[in-house]
N, C-alpha and C. Protein backbone atom coordinates (compact mmCIF):
# COMPACT_ATOMS: atom_id res chain seq x y z
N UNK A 1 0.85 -1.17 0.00
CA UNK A 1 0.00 0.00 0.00
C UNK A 1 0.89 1.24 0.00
N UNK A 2 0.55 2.18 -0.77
CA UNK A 2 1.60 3.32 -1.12
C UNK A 2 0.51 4.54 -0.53
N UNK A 3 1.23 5.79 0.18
CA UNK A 3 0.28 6.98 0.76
C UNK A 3 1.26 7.92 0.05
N UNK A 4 0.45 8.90 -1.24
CA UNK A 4 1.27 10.09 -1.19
C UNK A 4 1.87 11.47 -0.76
N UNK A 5 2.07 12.25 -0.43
CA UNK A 5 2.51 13.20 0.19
C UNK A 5 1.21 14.02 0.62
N UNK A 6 0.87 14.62 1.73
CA UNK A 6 0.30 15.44 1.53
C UNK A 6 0.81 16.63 2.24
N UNK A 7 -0.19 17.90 2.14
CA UNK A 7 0.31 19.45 2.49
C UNK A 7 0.15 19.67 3.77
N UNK A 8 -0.70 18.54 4.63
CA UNK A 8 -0.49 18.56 6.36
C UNK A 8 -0.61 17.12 6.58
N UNK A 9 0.15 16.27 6.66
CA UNK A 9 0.26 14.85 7.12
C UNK A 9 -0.32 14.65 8.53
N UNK A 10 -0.91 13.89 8.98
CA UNK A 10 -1.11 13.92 10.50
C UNK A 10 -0.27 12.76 10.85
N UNK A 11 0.18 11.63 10.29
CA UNK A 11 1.11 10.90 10.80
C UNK A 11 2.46 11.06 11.33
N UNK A 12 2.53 10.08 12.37
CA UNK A 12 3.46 10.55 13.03
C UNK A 12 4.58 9.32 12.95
N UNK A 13 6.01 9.32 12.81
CA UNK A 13 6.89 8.54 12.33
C UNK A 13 7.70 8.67 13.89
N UNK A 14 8.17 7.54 14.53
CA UNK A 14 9.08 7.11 15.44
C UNK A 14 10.37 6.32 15.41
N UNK A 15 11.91 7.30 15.33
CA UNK A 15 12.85 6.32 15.20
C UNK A 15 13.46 6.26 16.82
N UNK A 16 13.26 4.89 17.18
CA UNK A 16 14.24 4.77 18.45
C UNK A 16 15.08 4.19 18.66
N UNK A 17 15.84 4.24 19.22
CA UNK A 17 17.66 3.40 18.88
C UNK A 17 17.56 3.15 20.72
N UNK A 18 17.78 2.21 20.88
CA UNK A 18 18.50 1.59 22.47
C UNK A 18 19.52 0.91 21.78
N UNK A 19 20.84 1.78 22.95
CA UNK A 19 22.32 1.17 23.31
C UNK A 19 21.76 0.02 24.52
N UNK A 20 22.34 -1.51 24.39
CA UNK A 20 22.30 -2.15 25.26
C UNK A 20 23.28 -2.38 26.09
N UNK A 21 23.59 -2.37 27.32
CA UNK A 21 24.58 -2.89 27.99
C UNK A 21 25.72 -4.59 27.31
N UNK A 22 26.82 -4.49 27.15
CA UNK A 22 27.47 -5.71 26.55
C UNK A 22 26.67 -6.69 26.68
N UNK A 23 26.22 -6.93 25.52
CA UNK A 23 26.08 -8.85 25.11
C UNK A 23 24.41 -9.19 25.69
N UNK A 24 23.81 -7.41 25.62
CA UNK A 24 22.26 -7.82 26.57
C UNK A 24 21.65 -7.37 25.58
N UNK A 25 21.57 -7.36 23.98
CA UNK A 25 20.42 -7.56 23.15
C UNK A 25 19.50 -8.38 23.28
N UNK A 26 19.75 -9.75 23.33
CA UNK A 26 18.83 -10.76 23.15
C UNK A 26 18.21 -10.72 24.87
N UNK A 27 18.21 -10.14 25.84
CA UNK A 27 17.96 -10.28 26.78
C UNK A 27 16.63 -8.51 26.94
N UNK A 28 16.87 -7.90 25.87
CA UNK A 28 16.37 -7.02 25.52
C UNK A 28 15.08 -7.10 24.63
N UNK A 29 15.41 -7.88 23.93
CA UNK A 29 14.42 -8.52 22.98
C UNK A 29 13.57 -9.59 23.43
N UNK A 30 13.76 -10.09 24.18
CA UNK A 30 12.36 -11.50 25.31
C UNK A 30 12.04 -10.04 25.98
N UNK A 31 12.34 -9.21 26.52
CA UNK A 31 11.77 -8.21 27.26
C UNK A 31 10.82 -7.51 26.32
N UNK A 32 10.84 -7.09 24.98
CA UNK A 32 10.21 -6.14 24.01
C UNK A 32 9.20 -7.73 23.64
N UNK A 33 9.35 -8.35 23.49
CA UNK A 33 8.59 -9.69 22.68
C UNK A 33 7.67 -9.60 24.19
N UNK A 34 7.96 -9.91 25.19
CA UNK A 34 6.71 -10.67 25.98
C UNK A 34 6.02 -9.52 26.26
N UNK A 35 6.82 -7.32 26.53
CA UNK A 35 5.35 -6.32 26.67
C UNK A 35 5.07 -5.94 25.09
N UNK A 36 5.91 -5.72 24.58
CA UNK A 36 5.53 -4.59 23.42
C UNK A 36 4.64 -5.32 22.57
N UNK A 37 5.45 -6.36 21.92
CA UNK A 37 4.81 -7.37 20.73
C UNK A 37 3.30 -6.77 20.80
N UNK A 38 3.19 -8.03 22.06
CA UNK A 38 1.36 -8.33 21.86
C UNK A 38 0.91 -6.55 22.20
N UNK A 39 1.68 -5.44 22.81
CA UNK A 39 0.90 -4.32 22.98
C UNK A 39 0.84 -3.73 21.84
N UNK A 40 1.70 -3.32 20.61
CA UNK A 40 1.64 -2.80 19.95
C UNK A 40 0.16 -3.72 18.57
N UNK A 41 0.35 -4.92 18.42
CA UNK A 41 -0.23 -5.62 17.86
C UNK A 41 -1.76 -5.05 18.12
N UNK A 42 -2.30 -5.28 19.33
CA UNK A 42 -3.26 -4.59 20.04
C UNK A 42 -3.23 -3.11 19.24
N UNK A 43 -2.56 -2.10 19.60
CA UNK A 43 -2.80 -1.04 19.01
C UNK A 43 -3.37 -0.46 17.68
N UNK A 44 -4.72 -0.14 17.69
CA UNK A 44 -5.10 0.67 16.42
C UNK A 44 -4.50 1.51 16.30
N UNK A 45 -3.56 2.48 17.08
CA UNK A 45 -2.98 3.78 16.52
C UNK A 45 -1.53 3.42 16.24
N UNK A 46 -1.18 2.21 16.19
CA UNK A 46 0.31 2.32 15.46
C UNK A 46 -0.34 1.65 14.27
N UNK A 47 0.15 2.51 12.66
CA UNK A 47 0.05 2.05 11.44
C UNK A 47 1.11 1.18 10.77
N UNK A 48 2.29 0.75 11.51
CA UNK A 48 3.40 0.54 11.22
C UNK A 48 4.12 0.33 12.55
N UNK A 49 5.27 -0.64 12.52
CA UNK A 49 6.19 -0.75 13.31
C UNK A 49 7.23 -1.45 12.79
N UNK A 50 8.56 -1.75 13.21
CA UNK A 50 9.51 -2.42 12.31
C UNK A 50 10.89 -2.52 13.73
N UNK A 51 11.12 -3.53 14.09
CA UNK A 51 11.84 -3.42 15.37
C UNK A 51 13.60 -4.43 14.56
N UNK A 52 14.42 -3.41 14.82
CA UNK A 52 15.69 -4.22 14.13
C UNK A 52 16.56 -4.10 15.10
N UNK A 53 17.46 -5.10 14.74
CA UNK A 53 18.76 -5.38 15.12
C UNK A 53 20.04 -4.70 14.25
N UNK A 54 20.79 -3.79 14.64
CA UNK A 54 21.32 -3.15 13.94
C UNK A 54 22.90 -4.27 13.22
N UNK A 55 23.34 -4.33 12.21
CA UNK A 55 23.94 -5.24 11.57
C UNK A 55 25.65 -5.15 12.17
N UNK A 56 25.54 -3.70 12.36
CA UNK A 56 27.11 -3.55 12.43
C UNK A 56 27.49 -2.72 13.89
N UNK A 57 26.05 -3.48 14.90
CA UNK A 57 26.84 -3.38 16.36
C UNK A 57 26.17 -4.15 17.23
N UNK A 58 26.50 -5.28 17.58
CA UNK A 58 25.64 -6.36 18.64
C UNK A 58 24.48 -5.52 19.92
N UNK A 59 25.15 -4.35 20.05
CA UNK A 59 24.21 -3.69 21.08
C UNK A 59 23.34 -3.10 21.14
N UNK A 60 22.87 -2.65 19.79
CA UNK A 60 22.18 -1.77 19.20
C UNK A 60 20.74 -1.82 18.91
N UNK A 61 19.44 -1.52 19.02
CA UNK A 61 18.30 -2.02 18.27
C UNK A 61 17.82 -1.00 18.37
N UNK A 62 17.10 -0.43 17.19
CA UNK A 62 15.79 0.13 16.72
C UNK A 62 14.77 -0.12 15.96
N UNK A 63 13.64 0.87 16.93
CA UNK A 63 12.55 0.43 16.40
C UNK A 63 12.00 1.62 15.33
N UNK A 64 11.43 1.45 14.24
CA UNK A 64 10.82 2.63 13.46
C UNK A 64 9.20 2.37 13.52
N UNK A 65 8.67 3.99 14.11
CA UNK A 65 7.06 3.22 14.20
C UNK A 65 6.24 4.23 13.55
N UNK A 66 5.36 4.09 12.93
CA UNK A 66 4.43 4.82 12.59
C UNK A 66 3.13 4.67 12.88
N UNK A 67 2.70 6.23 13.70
CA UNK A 67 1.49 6.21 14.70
C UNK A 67 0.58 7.41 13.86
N UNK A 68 -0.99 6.55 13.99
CA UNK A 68 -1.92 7.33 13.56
C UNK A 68 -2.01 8.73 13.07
N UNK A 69 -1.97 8.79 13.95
CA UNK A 69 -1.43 11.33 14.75
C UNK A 69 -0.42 11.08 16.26
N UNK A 70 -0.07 12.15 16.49
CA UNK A 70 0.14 12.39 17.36
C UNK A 70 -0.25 11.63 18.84
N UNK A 71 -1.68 12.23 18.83
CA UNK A 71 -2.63 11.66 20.16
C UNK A 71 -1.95 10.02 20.50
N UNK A 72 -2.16 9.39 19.71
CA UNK A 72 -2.07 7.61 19.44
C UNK A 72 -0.39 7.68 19.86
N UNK A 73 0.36 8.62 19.55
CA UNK A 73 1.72 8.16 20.13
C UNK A 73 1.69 8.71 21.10
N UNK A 74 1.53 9.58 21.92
CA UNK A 74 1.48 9.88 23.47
C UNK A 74 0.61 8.79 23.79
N UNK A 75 -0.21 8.34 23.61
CA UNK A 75 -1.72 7.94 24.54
C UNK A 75 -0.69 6.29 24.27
N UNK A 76 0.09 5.52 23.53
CA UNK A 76 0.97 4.63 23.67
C UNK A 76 1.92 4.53 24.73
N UNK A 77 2.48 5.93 24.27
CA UNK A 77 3.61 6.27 25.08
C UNK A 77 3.67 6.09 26.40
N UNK A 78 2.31 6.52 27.25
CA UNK A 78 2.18 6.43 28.77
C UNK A 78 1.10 5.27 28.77
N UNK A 79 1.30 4.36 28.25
CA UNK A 79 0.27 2.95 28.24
C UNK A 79 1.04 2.29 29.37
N UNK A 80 0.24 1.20 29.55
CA UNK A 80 0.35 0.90 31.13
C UNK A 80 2.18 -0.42 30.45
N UNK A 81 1.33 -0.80 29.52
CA UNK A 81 2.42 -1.80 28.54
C UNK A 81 4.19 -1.31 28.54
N UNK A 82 3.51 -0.01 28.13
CA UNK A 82 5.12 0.70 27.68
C UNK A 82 5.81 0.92 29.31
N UNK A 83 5.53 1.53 29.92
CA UNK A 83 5.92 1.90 31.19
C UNK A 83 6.45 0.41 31.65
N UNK A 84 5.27 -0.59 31.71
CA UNK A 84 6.29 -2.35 32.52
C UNK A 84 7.43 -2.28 31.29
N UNK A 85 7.17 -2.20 30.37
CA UNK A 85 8.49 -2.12 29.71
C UNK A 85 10.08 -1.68 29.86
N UNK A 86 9.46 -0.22 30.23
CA UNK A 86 10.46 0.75 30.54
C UNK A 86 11.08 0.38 31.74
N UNK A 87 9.98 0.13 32.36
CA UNK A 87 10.90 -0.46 34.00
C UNK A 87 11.73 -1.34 34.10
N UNK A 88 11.31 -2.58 33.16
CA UNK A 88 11.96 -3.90 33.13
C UNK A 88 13.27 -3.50 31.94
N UNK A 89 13.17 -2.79 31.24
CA UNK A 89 14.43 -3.21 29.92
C UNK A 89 15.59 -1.96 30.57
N UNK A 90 15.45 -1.23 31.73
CA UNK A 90 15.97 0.18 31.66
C UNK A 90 17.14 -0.21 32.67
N UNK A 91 17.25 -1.28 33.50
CA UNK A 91 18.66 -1.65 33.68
C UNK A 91 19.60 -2.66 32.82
N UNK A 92 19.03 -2.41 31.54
CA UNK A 92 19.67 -3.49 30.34
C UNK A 92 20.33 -2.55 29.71
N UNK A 93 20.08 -0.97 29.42
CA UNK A 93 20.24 -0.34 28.69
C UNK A 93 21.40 0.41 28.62
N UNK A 94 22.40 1.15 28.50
CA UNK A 94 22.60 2.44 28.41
C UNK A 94 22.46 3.57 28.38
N UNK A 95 22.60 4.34 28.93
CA UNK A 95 21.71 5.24 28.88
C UNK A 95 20.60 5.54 28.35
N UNK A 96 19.75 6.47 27.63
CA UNK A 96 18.29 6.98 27.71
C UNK A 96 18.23 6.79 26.02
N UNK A 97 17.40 6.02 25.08
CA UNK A 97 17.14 5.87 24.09
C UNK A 97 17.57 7.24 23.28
N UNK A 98 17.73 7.16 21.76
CA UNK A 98 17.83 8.29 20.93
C UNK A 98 16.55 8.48 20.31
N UNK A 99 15.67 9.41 20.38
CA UNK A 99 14.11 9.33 20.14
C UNK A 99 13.95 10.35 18.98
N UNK A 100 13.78 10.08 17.56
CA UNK A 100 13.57 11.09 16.36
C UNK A 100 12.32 11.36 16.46
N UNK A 101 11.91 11.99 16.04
CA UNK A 101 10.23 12.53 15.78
C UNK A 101 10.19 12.84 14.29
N UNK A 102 9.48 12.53 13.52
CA UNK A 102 9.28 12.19 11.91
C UNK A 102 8.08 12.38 11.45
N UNK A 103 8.06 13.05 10.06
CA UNK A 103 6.70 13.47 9.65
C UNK A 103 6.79 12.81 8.14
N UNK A 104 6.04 11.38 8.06
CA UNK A 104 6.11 10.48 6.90
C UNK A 104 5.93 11.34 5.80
N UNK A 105 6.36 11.43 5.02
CA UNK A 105 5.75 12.20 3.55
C UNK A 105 5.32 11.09 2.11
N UNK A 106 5.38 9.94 2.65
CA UNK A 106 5.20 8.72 1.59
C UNK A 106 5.67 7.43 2.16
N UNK A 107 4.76 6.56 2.23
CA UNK A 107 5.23 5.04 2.07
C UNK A 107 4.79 4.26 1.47
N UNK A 108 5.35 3.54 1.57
CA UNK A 108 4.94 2.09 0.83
C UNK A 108 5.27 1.04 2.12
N UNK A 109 3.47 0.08 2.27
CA UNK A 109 3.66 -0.75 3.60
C UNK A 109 3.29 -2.03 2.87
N UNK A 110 4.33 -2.77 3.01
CA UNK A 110 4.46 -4.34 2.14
C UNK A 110 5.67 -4.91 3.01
N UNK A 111 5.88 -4.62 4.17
CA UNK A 111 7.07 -5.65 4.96
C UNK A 111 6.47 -6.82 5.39
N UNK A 112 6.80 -8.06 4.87
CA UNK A 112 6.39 -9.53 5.49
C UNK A 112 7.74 -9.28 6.75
C-alpha cells in the first residue's frame, strides 16, 4: 500500500535506537517480545512498526514506528504496557534511548 505526500500529514513517524549494555540484546528482545509485541499488535494507533537489530553493532536495536497522529503516540507512550516495559528493559540499557520525531511524507507498507 503506497500513501502520497500530503500538504499537512497527520502521521506521526518514530525512530528509536537503544544502546544495550554488553552482550544484553537478546535479553532485551524477550523483554520487548513478551510487553511490546502483543501491545503494539493490540494497538489501532500504530500504522506501522519495524523493530531491528542493527547489523554492524551487537548492542544496538531500533525500532521505526508509525502512529496514527500524534494523540495515538502519546496515549501509547504512557500505556500501562510501555511503562512495565520501561521499568523492566531500563537496567539493560545504556543510557536513555535516541528518540527522532518524523513526519512520513510517503510510504509504501508491504514488509512480510
Amino acid at each position: 500500500m503506497t500513501s502520497p505526500a500530503t500538504d499537512s500529514p497527520t502521521t506521526i513517524g518514530v525512530l528509536v535506537t537503544h544502546r544495550t549494555r554488553e552482550g544484553q540484546r537478546d535479553a532485551v528482545r524477550k523483554i520487548w517480545e513478551r510487553h511490546m509485541a502483543p501491545a503494539v499488535a493490540a494497538n489501532s494507533g500504530h500504522l506501522s512498526y519495524v523493530y531491528c537489530f542493527d547489523d554492524d553493532d551487537p548492542n544496538v536495536i531500533s525500532a521505526f514506528q508509525v502512529y496514527r497522529d500524534a494523540r495515538a503516540a502519546e496515549d501509547f507512550r504512557h500505556s500501562a504496557e510501555y511503562e512495565a516495559y520501561e521499568t523492566e528493559v531500563t537496567p539493560l540499557l545504556v543510557g536513555v534511548p535516541s528518540v527522532v520525531r518524523l513526519t512520513p511524507m510517503w510510504t509504501k507498507s508491504d514488509v512480510s
